[in-house]
C-alpha atoms as a PDB file:
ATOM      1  CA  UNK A   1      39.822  33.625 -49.076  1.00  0.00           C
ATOM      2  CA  UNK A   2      37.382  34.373 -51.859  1.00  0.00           C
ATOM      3  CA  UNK A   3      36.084  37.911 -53.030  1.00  0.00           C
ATOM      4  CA  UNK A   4      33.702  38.860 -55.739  1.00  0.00           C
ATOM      5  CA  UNK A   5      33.413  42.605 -57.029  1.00  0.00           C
ATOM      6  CA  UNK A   6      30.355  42.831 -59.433  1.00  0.00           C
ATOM      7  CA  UNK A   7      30.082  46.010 -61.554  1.00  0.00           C
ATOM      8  CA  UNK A   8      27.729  46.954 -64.453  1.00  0.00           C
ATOM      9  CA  UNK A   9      24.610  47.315 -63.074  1.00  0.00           C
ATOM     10  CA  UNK A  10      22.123  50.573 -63.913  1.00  0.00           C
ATOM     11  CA  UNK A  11      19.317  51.902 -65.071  1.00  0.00           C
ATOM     12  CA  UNK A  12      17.839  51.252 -68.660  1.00  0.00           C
ATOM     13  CA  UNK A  13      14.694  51.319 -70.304  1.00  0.00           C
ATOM     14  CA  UNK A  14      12.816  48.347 -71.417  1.00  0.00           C
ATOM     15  CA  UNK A  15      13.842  46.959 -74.027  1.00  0.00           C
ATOM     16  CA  UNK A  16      17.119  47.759 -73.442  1.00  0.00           C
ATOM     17  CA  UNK A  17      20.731  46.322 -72.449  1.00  0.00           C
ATOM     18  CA  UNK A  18      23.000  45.884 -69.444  1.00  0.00           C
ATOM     19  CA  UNK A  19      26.115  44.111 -69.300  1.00  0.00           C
ATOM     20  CA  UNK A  20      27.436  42.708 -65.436  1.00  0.00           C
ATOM     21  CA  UNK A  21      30.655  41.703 -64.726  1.00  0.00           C
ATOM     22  CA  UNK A  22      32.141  39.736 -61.808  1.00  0.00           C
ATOM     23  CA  UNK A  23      35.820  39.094 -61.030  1.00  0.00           C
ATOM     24  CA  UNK A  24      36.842  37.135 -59.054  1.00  0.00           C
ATOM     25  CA  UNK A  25      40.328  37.017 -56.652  1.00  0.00           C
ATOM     26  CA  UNK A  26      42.137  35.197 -53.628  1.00  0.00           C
ATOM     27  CA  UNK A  27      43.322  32.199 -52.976  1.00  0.00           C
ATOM     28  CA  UNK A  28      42.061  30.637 -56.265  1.00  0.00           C
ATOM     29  CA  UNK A  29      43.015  27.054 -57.476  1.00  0.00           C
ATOM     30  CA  UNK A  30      40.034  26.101 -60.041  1.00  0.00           C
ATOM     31  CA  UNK A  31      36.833  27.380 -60.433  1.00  0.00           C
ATOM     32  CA  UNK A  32      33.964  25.297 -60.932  1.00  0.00           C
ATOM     33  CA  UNK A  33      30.808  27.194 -61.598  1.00  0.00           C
ATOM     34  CA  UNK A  34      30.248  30.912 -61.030  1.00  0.00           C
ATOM     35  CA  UNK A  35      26.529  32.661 -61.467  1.00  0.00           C
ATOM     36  CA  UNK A  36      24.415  35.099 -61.278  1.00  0.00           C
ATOM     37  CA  UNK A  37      21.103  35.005 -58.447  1.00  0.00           C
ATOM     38  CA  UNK A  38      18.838  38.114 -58.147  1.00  0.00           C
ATOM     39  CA  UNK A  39      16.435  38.935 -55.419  1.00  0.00           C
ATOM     40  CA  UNK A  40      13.689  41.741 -56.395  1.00  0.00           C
ATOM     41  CA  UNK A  41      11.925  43.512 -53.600  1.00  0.00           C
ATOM     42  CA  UNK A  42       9.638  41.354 -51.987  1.00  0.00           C
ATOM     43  CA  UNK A  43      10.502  38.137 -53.124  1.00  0.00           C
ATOM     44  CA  UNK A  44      13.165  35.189 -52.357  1.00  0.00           C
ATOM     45  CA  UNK A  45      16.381  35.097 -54.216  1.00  0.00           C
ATOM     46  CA  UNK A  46      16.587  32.972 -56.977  1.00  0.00           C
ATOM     47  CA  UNK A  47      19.208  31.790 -60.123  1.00  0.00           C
ATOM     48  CA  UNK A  48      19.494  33.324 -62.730  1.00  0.00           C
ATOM     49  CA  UNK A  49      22.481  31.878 -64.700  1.00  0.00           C
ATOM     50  CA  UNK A  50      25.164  29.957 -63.810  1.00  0.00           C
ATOM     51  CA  UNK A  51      28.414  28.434 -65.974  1.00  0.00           C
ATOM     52  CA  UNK A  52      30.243  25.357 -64.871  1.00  0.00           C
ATOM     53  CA  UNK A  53      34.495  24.817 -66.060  1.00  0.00           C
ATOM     54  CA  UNK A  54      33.370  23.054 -69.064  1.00  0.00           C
ATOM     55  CA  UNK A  55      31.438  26.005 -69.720  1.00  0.00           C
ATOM     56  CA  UNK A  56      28.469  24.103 -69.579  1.00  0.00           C
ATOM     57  CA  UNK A  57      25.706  26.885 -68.958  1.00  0.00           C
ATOM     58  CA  UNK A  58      21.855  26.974 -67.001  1.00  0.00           C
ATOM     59  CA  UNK A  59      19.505  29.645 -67.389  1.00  0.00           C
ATOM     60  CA  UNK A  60      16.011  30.399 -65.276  1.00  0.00           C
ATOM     61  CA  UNK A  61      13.021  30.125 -67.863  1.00  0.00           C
ATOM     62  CA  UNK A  62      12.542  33.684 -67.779  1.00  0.00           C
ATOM     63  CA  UNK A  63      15.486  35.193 -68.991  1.00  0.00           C
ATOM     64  CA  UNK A  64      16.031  32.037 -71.629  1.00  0.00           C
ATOM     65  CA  UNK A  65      16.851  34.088 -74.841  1.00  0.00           C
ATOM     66  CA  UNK A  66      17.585  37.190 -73.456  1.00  0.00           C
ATOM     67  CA  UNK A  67      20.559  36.484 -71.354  1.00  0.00           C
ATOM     68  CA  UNK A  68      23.909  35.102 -72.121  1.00  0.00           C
ATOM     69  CA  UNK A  69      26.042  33.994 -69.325  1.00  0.00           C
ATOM     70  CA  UNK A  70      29.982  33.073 -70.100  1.00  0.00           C
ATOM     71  CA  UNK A  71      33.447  33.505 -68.368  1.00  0.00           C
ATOM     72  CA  UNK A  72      36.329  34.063 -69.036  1.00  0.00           C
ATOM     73  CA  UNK A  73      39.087  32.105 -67.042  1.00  0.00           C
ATOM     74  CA  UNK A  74      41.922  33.906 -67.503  1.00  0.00           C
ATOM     75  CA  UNK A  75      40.620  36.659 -65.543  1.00  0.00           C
ATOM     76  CA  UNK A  76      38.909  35.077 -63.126  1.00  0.00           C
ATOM     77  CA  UNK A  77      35.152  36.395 -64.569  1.00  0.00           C
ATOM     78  CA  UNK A  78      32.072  35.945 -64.857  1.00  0.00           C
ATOM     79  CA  UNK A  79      30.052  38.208 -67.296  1.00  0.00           C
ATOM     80  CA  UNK A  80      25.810  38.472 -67.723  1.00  0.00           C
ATOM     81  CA  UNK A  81      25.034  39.815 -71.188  1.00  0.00           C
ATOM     82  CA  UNK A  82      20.873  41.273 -70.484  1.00  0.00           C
ATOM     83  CA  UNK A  83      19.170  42.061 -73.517  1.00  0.00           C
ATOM     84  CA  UNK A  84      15.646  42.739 -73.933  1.00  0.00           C
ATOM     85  CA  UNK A  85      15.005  43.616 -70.511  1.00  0.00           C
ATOM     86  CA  UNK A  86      11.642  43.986 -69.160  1.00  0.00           C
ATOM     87  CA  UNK A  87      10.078  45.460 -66.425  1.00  0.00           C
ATOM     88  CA  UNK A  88      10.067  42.178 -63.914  1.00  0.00           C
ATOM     89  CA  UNK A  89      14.024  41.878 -64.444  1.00  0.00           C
ATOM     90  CA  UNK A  90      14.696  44.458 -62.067  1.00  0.00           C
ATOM     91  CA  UNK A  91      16.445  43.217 -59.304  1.00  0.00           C
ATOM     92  CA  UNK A  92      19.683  43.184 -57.301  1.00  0.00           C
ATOM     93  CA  UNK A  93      22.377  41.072 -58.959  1.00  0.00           C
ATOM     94  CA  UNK A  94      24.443  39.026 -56.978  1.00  0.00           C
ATOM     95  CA  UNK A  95      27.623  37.335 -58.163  1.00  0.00           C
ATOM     96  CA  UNK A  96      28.035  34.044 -57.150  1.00  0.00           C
ATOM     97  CA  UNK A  97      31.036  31.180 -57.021  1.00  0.00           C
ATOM     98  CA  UNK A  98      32.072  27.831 -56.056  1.00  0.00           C
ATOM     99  CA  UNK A  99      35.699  28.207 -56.005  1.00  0.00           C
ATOM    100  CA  UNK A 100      38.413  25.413 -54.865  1.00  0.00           C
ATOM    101  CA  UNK A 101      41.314  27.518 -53.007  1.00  0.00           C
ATOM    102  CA  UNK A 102      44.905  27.128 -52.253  1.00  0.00           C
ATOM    103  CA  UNK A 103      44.707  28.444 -48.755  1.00  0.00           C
ATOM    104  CA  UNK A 104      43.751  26.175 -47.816  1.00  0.00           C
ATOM    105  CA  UNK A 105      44.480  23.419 -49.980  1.00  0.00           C
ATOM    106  CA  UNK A 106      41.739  21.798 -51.779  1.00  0.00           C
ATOM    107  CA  UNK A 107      38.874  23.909 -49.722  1.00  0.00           C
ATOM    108  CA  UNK A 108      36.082  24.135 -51.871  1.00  0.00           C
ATOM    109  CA  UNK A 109      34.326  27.746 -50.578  1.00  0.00           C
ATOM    110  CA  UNK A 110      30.448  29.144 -51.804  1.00  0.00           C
ATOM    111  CA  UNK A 111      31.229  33.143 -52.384  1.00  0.00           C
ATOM    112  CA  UNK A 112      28.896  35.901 -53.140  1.00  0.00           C
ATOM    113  CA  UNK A 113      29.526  39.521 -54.375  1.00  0.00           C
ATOM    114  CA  UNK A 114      27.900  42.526 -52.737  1.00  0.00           C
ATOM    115  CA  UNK A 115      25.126  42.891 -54.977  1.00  0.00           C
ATOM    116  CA  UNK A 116      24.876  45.220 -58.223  1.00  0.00           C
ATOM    117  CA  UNK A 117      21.215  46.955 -58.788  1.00  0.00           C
ATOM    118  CA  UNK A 118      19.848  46.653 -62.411  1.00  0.00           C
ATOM    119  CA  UNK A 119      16.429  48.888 -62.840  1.00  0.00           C
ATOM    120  CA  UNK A 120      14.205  48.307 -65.987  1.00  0.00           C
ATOM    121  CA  UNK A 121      12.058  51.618 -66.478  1.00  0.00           C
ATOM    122  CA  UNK A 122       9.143  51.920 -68.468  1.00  0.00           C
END
């Protein structure tokens, strides 16, 4: 119903940038909040960002600063702006959507992407 390509991941060195993007297509009627989770090796997956459809945003104390989170609804996406990247950032990047659909009508469905590796070198 719902599918979520993520793209922009990579490696960088600390200190640096990466920009991830995550669009969004299907059976869309509204979308109410789409984020970003990451899971680094070894521990649990956890949120990293997330914007609501008032564009009402939530960021994990770590990245607060560094990342900027916004959308844009005409294309359906969802983009993570990582500056100052460190180290402990590194992580798989997982797209991530709560999406009301038209097939079926008024279904409100929890999507994720397939993941998009970002490495912070030192």
């Amino acid at each position: 119903q719902v599918q979520l390509v993520e793209s922009g991941g990579g490696l960088v060195q600390a200190g640096g940038s990466l920009r991830l993007s995550c669009v969004a297509s299907g059976s869309i009627f509204s979308i109410n909040a789409m984020g970003w989770y990451r899971q680094a090796p070894g521990k649990q997956r956890e949120l990293v960002a997330v914007i609501n459809r008032g564009s009402s945003t939530t960021y994990v104390d770590s990245v607060k600063g560094r990342f900027t989170i916004s959308s844009d609804n005409a294309k359906n996406a969802v983009y993570l702006q990582m500056n100052s990247l460190k180290l402990e950032d590194t992580a798989v990047y997982y797209c991530n959507s709560y999406i009301t659909t038209t097939e079926p009508m008024g279904l409100l469905v929890v999507s994720w992407g397939q993941g998009t590796q970002g490495t912070v070198s030192s």
